[in-house]
Protein backbone atom coordinates (compact mmCIF):
# COMPACT_ATOMS: atom_id res chain seq x y z
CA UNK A 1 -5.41 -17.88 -30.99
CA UNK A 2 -6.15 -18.97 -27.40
CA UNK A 3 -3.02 -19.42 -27.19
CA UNK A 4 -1.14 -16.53 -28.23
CA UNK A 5 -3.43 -14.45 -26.20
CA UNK A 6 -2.45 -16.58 -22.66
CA UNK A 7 1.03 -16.34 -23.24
CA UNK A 8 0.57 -12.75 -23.98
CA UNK A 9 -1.07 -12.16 -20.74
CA UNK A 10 1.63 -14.11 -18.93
CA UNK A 11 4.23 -12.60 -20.48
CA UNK A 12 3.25 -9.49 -19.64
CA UNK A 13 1.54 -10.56 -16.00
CA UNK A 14 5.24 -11.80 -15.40
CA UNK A 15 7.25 -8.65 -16.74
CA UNK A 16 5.11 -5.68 -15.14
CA UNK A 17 7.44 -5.17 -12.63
CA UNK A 18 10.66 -5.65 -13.62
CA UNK A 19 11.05 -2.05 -13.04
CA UNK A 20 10.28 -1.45 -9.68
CA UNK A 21 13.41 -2.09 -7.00
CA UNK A 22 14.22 -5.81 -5.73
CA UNK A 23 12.55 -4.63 -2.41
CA UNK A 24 9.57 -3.49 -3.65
CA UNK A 25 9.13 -6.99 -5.98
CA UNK A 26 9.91 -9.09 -2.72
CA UNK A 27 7.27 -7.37 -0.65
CA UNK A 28 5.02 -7.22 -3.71
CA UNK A 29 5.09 -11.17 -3.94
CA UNK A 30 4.85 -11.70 -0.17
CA UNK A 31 1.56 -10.22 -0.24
CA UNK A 32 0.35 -11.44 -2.97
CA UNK A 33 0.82 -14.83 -1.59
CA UNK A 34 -0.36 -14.02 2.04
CA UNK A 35 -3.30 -12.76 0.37
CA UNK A 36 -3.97 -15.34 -1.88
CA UNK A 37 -3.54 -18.21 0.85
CA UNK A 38 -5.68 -16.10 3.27
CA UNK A 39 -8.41 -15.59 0.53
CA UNK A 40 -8.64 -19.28 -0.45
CA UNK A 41 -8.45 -20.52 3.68
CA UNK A 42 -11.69 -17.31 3.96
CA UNK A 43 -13.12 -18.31 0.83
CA UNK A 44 -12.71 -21.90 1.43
CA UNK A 45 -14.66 -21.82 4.82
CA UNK A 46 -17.58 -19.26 3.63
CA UNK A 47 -17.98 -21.52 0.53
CA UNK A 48 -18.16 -24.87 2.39
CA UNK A 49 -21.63 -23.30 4.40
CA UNK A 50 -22.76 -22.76 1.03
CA UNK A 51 -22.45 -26.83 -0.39
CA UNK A 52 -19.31 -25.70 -2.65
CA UNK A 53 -15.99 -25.31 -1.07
CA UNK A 54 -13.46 -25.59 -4.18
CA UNK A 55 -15.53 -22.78 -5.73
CA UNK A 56 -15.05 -20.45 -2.89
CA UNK A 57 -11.60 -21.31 -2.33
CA UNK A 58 -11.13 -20.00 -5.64
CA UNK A 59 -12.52 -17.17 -5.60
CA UNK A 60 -11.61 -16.22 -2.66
CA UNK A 61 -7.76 -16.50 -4.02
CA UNK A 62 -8.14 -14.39 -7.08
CA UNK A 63 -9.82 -11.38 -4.38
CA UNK A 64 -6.97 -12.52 -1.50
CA UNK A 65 -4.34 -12.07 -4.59
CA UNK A 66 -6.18 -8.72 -6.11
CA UNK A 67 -6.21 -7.08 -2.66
CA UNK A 68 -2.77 -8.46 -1.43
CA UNK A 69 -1.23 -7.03 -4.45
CA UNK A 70 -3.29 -3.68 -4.31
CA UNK A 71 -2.33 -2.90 -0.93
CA UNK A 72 1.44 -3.07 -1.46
CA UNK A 73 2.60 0.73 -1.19
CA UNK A 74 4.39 2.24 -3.89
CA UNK A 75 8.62 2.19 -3.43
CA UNK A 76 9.64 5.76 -2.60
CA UNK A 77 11.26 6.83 -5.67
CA UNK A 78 7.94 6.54 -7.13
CA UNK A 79 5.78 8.18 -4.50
CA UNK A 80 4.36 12.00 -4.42
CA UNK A 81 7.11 14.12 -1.86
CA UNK A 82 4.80 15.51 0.93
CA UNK A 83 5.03 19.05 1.65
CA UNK A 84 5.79 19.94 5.24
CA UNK A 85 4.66 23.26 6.34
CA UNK A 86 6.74 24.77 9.13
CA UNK A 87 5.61 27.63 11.71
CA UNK A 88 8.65 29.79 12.81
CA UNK A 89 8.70 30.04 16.97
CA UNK A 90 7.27 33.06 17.70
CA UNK A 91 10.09 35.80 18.90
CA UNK A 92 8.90 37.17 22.42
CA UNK A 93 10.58 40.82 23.14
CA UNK A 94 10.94 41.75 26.30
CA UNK A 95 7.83 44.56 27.24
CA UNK A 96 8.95 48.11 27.71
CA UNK A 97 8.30 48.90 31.17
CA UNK A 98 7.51 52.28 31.35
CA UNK A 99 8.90 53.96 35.21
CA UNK A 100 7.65 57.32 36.07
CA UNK A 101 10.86 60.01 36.31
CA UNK A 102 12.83 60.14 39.07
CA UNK A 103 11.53 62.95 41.47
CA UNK A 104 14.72 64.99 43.15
């Protein structure tokens, strides 16, 4: 039952995205990986202070991974159109000038 429920997981860890655009799935596995080598190296060095460095590596992969992957931004098709408010340019009129009448 283990089993099942692992390749389950994988299966679906591995299809999520088969959705999105190529470009989106590149940059969604480039930081992914940055993260996770950047959490492991971090949690690696914090957890080597602390006596256990395999330990920290670890978990500092699965956060590096979490957060790489989190901070990815959405593709555009997929993101909420911003509304752009636009002030017209104010229309100056010339002032009446007002000239007393001519005196003859």
């Amino acid at each position: 039952m283990k089993k099942v429920v692992f390749f389950v997981f994988i299966a679906v860890l591995a299809t999520g995205c088969a959705g999105y655009d190529y470009q989106y799935q590149r940059n969604l596995g480039y930081n992914t990986a940055l993260g996770t080598a950047l959490g492991a190296g971090a949690g690696a060095a914090i957890g080597s202070a602390y006596g256990n460095a395999g330990k920290g590596a670890a978990i500092g992969a699965v956060a590096g991974a979490l957060t790489g992957a989190a901070s990815t931004p959405p593709p555009a098709a997929y993101s909420v159109p911003q509304t752009v408010y636009v002030t017209p340019a104010p229309v100056y009129v010339p002032p009446v000038v007002y000239a007393p009448p001519p005196v003859y």
